[in-house]
N, C-alpha and C. Protein backbone atom coordinates (compact mmCIF):
# COMPACT_ATOMS: atom_id res chain seq x y z
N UNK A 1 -2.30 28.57 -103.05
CA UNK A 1 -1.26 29.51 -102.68
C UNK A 1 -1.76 30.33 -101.50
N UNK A 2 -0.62 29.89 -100.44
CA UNK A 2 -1.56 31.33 -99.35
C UNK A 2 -0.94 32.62 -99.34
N UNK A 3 -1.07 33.27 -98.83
CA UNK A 3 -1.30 35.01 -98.82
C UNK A 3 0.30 35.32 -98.68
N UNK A 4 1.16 34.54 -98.23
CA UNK A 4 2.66 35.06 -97.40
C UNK A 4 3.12 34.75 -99.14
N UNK A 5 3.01 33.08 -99.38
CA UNK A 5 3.19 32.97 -100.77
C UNK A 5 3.07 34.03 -101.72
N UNK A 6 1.77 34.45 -101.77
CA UNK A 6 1.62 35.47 -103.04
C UNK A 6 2.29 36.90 -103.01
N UNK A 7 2.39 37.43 -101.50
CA UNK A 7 2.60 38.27 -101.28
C UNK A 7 4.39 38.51 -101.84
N UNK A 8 5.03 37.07 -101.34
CA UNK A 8 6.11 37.40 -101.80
C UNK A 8 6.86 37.04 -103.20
N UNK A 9 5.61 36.88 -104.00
CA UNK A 9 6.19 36.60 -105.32
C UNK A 9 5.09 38.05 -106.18
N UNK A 10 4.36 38.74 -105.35
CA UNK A 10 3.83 39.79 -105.61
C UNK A 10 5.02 41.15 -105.72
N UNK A 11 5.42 41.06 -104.81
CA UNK A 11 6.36 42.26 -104.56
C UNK A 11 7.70 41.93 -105.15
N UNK A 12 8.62 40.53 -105.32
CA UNK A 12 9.44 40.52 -105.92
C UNK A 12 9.47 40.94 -107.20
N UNK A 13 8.03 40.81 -107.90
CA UNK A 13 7.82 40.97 -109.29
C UNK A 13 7.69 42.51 -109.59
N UNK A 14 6.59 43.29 -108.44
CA UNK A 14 6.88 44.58 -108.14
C UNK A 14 7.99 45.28 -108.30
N UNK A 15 8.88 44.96 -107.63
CA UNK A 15 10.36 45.39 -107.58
C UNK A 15 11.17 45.31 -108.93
N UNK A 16 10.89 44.40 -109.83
CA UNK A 16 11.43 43.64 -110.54
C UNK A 16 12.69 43.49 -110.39
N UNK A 17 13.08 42.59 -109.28
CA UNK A 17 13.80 41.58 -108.87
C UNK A 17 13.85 40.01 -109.56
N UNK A 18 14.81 39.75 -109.18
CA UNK A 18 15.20 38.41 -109.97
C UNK A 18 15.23 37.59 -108.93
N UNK A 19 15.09 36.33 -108.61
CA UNK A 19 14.86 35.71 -107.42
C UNK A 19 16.38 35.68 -106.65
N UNK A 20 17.75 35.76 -107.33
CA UNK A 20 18.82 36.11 -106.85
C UNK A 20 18.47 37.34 -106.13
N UNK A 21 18.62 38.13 -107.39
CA UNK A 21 18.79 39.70 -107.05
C UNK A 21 17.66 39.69 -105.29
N UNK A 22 16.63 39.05 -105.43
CA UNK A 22 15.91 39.60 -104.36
C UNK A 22 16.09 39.01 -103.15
N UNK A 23 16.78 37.70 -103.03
CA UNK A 23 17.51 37.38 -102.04
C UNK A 23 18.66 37.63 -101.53
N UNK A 24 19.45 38.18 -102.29
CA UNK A 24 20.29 39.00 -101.53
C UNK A 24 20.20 40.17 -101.10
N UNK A 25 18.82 41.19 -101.23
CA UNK A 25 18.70 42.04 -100.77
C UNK A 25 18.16 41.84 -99.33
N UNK A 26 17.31 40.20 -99.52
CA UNK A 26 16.71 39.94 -97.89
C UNK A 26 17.62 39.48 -97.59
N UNK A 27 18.94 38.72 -97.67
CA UNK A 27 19.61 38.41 -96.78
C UNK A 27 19.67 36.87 -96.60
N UNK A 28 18.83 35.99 -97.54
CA UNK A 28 18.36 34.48 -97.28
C UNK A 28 18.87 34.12 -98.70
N UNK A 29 19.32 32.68 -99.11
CA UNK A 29 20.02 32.12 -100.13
C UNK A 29 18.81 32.23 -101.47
N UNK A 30 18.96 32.14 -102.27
CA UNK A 30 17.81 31.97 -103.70
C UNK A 30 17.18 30.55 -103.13
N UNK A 31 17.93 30.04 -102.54
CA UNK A 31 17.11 28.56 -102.74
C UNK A 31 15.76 28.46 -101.89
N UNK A 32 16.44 29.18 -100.63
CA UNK A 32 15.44 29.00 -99.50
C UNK A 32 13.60 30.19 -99.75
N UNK A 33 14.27 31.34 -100.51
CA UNK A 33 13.11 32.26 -101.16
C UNK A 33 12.41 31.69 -101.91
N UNK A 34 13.27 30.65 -103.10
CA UNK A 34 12.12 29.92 -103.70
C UNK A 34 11.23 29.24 -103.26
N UNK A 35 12.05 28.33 -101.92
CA UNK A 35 10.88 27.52 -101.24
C UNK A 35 9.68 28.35 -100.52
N UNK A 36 10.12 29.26 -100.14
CA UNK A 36 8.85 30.04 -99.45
C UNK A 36 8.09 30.57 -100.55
N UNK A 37 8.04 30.91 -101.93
CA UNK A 37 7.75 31.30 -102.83
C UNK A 37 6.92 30.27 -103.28
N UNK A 38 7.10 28.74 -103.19
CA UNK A 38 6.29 27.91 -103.09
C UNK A 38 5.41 27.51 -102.19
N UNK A 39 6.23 27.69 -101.13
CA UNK A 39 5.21 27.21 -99.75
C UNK A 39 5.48 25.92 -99.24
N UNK A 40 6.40 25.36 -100.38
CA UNK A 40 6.46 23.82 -100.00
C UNK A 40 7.81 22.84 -99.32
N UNK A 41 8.18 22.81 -98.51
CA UNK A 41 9.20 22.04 -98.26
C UNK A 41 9.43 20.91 -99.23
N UNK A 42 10.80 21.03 -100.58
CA UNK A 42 10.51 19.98 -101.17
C UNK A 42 11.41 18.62 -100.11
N UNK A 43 12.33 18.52 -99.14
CA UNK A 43 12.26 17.31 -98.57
C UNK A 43 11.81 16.58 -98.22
N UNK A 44 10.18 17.11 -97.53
CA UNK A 44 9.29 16.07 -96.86
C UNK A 44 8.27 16.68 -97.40
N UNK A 45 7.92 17.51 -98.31
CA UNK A 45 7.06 18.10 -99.14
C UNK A 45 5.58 18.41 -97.82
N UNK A 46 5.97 19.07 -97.10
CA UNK A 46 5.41 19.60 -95.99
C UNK A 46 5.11 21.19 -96.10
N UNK A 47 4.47 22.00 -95.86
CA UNK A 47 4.25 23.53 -96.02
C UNK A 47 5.38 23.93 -94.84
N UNK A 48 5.96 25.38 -95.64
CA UNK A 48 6.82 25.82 -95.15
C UNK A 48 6.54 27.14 -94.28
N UNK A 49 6.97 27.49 -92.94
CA UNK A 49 6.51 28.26 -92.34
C UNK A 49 7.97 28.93 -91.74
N UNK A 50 8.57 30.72 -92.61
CA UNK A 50 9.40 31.28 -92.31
C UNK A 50 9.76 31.48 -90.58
N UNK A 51 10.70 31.48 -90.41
CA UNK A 51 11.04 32.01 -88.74
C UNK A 51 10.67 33.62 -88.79
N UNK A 52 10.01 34.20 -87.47
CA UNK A 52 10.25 35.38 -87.45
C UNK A 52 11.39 36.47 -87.23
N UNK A 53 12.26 35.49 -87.38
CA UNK A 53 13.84 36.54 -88.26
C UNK A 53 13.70 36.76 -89.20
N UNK A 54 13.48 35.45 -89.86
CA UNK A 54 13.18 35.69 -91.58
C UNK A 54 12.05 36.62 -91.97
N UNK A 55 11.60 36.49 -91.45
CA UNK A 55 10.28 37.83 -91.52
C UNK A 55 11.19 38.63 -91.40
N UNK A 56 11.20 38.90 -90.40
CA UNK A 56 12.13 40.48 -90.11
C UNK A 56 12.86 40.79 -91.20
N UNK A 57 13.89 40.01 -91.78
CA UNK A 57 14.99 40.21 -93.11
C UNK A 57 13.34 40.98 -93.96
N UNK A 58 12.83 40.02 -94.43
CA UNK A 58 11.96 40.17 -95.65
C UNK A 58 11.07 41.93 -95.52
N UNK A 59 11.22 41.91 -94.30
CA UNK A 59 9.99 43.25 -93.89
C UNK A 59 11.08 44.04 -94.26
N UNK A 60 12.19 44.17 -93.15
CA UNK A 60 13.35 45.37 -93.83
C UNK A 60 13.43 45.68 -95.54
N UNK A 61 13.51 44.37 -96.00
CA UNK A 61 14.24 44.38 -97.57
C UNK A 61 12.90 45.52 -98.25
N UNK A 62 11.86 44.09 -98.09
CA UNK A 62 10.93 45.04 -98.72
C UNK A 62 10.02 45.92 -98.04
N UNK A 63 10.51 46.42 -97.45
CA UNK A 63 9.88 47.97 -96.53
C UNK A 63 8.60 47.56 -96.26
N UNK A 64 7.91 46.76 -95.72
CA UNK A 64 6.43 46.16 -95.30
C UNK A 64 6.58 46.12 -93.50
N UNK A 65 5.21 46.68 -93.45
CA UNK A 65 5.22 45.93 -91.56
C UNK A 65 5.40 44.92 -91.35
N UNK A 66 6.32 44.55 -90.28
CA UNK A 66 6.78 43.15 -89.62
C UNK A 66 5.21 42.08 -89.12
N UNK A 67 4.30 43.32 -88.55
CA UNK A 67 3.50 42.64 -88.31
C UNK A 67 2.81 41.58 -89.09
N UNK A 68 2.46 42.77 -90.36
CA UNK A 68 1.37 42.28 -91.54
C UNK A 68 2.33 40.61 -91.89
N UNK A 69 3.53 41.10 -92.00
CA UNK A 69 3.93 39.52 -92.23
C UNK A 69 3.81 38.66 -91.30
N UNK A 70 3.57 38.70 -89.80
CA UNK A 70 3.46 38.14 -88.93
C UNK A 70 2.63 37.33 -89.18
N UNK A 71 1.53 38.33 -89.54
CA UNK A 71 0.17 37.70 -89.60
C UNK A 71 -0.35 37.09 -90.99
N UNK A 72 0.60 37.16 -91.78
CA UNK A 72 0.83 35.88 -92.90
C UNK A 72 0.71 34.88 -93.01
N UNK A 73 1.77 34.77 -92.05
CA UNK A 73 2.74 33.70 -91.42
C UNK A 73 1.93 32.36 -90.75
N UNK A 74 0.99 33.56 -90.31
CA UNK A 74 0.25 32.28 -88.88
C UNK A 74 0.44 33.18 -87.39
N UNK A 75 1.69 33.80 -87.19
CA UNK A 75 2.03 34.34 -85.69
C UNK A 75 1.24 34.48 -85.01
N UNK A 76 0.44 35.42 -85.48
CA UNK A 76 -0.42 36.35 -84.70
C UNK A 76 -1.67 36.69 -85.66
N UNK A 77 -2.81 36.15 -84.59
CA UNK A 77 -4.11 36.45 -85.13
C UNK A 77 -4.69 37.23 -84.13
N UNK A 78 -6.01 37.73 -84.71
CA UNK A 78 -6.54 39.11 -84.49
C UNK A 78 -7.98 38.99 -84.44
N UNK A 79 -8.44 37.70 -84.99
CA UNK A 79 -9.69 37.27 -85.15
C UNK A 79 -10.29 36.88 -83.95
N UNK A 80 -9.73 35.99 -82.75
CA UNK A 80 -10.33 35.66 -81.83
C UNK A 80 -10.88 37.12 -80.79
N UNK A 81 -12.28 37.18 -80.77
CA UNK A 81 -12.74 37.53 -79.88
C UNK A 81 -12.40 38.13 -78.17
N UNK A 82 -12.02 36.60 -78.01
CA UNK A 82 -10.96 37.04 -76.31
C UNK A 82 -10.17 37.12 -76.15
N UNK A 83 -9.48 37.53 -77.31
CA UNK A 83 -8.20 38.21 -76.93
C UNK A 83 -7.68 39.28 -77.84
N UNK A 84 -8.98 39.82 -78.43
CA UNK A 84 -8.91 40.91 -79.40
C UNK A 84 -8.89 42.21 -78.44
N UNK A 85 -7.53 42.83 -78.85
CA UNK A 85 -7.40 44.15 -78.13
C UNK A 85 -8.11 45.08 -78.37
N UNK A 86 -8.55 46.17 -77.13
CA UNK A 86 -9.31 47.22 -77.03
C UNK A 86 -8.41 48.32 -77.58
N UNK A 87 -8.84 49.64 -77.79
CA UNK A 87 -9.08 51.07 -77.63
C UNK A 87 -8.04 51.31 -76.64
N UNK A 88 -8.17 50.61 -75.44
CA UNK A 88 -7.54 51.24 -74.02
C UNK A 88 -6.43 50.38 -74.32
N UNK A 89 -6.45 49.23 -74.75
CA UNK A 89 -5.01 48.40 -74.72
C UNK A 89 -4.35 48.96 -75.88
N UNK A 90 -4.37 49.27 -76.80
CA UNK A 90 -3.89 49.79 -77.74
C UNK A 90 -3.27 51.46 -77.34
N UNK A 91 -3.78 52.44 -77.13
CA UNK A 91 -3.44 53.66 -76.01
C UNK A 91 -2.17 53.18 -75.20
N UNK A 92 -2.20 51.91 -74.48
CA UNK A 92 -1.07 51.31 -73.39
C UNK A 92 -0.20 50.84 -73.87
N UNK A 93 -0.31 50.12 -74.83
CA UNK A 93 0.62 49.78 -75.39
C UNK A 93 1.45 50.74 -76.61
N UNK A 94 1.35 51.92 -77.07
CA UNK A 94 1.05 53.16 -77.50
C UNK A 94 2.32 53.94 -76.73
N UNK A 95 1.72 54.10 -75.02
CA UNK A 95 1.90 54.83 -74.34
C UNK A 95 3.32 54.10 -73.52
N UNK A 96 3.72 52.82 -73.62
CA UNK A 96 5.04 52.60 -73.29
C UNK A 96 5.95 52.06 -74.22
N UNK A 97 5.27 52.39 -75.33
CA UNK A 97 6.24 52.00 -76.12
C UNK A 97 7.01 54.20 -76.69
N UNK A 98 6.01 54.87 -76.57
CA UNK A 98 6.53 56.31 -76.67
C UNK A 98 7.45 56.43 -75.47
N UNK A 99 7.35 55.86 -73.99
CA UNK A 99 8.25 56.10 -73.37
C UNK A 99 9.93 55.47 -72.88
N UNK A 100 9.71 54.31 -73.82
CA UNK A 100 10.48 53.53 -74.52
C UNK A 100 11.31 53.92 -75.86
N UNK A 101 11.08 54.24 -76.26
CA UNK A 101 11.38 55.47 -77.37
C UNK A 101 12.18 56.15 -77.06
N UNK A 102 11.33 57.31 -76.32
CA UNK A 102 12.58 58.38 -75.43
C UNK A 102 13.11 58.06 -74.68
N UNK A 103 13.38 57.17 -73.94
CA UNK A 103 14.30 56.73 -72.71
C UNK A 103 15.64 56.11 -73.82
N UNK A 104 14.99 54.85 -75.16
CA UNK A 104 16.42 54.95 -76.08
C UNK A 104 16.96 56.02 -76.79
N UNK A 105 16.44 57.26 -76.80
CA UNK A 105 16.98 57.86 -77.83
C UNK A 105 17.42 58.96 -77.27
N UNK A 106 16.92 59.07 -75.76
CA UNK A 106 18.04 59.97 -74.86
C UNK A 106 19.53 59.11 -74.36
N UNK A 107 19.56 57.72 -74.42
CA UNK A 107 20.67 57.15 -73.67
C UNK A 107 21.38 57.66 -74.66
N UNK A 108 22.51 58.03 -74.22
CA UNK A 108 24.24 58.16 -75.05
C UNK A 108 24.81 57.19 -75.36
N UNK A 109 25.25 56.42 -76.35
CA UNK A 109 25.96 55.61 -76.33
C UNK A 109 25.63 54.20 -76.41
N UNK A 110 24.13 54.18 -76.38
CA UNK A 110 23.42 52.81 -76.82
C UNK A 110 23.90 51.92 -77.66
N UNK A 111 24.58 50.73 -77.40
CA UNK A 111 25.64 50.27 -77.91
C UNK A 111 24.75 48.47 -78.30
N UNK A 112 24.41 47.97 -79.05
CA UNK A 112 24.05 46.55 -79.83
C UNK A 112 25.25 45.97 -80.45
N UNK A 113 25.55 44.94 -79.83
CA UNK A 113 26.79 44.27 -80.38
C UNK A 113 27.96 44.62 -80.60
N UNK A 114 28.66 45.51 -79.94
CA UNK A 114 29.62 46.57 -79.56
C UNK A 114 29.74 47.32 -80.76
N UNK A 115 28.80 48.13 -81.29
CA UNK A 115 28.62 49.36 -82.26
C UNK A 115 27.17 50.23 -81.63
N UNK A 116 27.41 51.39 -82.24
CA UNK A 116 26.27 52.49 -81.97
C UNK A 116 24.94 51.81 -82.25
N UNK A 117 24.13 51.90 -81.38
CA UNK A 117 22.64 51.66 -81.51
C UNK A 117 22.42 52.75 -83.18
N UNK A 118 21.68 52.36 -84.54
CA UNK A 118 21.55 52.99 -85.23
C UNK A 118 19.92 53.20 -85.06
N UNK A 119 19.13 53.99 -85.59
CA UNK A 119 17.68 54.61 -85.49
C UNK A 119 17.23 53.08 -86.35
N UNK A 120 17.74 52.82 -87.09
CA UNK A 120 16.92 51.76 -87.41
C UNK A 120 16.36 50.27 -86.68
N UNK A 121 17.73 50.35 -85.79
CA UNK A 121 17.86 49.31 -84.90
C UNK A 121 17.23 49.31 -83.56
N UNK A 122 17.08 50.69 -83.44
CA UNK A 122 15.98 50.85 -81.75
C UNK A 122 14.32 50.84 -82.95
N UNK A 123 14.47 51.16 -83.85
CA UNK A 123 12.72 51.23 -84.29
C UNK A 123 12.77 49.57 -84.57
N UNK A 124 13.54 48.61 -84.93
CA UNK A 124 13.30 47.22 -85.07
C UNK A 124 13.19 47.24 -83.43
N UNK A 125 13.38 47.55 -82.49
CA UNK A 125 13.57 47.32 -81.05
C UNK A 125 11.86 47.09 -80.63
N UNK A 126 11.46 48.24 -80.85
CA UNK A 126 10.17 49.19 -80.05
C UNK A 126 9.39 48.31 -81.47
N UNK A 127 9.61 47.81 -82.58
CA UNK A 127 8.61 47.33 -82.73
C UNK A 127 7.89 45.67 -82.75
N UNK A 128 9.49 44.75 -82.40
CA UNK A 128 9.30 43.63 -81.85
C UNK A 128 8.74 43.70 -80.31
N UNK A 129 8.88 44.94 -79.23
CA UNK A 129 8.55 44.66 -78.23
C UNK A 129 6.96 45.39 -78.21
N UNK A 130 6.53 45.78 -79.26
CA UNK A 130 4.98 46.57 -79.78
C UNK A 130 4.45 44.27 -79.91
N UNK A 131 4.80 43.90 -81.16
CA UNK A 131 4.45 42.40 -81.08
C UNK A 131 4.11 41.82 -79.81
N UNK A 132 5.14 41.85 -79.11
CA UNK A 132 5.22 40.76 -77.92
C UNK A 132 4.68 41.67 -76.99
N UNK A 133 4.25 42.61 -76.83
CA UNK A 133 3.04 43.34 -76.02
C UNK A 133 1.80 43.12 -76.20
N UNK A 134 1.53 43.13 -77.47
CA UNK A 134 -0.01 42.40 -78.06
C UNK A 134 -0.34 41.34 -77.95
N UNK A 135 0.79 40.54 -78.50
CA UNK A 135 0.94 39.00 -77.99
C UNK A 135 0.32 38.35 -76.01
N UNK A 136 1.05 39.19 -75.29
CA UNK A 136 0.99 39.11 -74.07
C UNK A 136 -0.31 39.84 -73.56
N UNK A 137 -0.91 40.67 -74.32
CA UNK A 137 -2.00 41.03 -73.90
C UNK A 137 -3.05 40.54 -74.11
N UNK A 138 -3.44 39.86 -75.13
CA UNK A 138 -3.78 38.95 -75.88
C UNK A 138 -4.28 37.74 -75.18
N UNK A 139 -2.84 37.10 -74.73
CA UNK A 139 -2.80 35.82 -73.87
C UNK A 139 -3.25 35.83 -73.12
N UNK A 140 -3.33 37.06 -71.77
CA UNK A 140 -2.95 37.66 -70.80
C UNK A 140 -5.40 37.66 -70.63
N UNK A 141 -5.41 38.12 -71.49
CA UNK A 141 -6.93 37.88 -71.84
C UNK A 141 -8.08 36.50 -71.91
N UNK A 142 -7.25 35.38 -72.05
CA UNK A 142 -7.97 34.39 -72.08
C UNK A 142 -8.12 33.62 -70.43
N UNK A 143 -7.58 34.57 -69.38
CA UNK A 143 -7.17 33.55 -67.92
C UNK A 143 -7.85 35.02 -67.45
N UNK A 144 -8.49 36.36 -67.93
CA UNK A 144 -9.23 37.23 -67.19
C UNK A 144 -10.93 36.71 -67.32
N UNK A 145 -11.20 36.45 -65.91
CA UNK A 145 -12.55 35.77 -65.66
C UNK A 145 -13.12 37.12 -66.25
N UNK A 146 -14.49 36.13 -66.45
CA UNK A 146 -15.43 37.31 -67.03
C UNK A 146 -15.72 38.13 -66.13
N UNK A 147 -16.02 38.14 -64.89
CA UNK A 147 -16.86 39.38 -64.20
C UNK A 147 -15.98 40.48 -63.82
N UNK A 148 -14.64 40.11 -64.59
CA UNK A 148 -13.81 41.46 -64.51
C UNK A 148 -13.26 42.01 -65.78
N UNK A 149 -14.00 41.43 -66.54
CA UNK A 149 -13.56 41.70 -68.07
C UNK A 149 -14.75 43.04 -68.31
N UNK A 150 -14.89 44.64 -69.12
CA UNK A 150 -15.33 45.02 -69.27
C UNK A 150 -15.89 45.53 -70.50
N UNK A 151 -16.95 45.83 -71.10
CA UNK A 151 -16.96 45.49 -72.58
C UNK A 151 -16.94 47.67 -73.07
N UNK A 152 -15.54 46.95 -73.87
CA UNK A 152 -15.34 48.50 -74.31
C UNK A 152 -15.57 48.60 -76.01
């Protein structure tokens, strides 16, 4: 059983949820929770690996960081060396995502799918583009030659 597995037959049980009851709070059919609950694709009996929407549903439902499930998942690892973020990249990425923040939450009228931007929906915003900042910094790290790489 790996970790996304346990995790989500950890917290359904937590909750005490019913595998209905707890799929309709994420938003995904009973059938498809069970399979991730197994891990196993029973068609080609292959391991099953959620989309990061489906993450997203599952993080909302059960109030968990998007990331931590990310990194469940497989998405995003943290282990490699050269492309493990610093102190200073973390601060930067920090520092435009606060000004990102206030630039949405001063606009008037911030409108997603022709309704009001809700607070929940700019913090899902700022924190998929927190991911794909790390992600890119990350990447962005393995094509910086060494004699300009600095060890912080």
């Amino acid at each position: 059983m790996n970790d996304l597995q346990a995790f989500l037959i950890n917290k359904r049980k937590e909750l005490k949820l019913s595998l209905r009851n707890a799929s309709k709070l994420i938003g995904i059919s009973h059938s498809y929770l069970s399979t991730l609950e197994k891990g196993i694709d029973p068609r080609n009996n292959a391991p099953i690996k959620p989309t990061p929407e489906t993450l997203q549903l599952i993080s909302n439902a059960y109030n968990t960081p998007y990331e931590y499930l990310m990194k469940m998942a497989g998405y995003l690892n943290y282990t490699s060396d050269n492309g493990k973020l610093t102190k200073k990249d973390e601060k930067e990425i920090e520092k435009i995502l606060d000004e990102t923040k206030e630039k949405l939450g001063n606009a008037e009228g911030l409108m997603l799918n022709g309704e009001l931007a809700t607070p929940e929906a700019i913090q899902s915003i700022l924190d998929a583009m927190k991911v794909g900042m790390e992600i890119a910094k990350q990447r962005n790290k393995k094509y910086t030659p060494n004699k300009y790489k600095k060890n912080e």
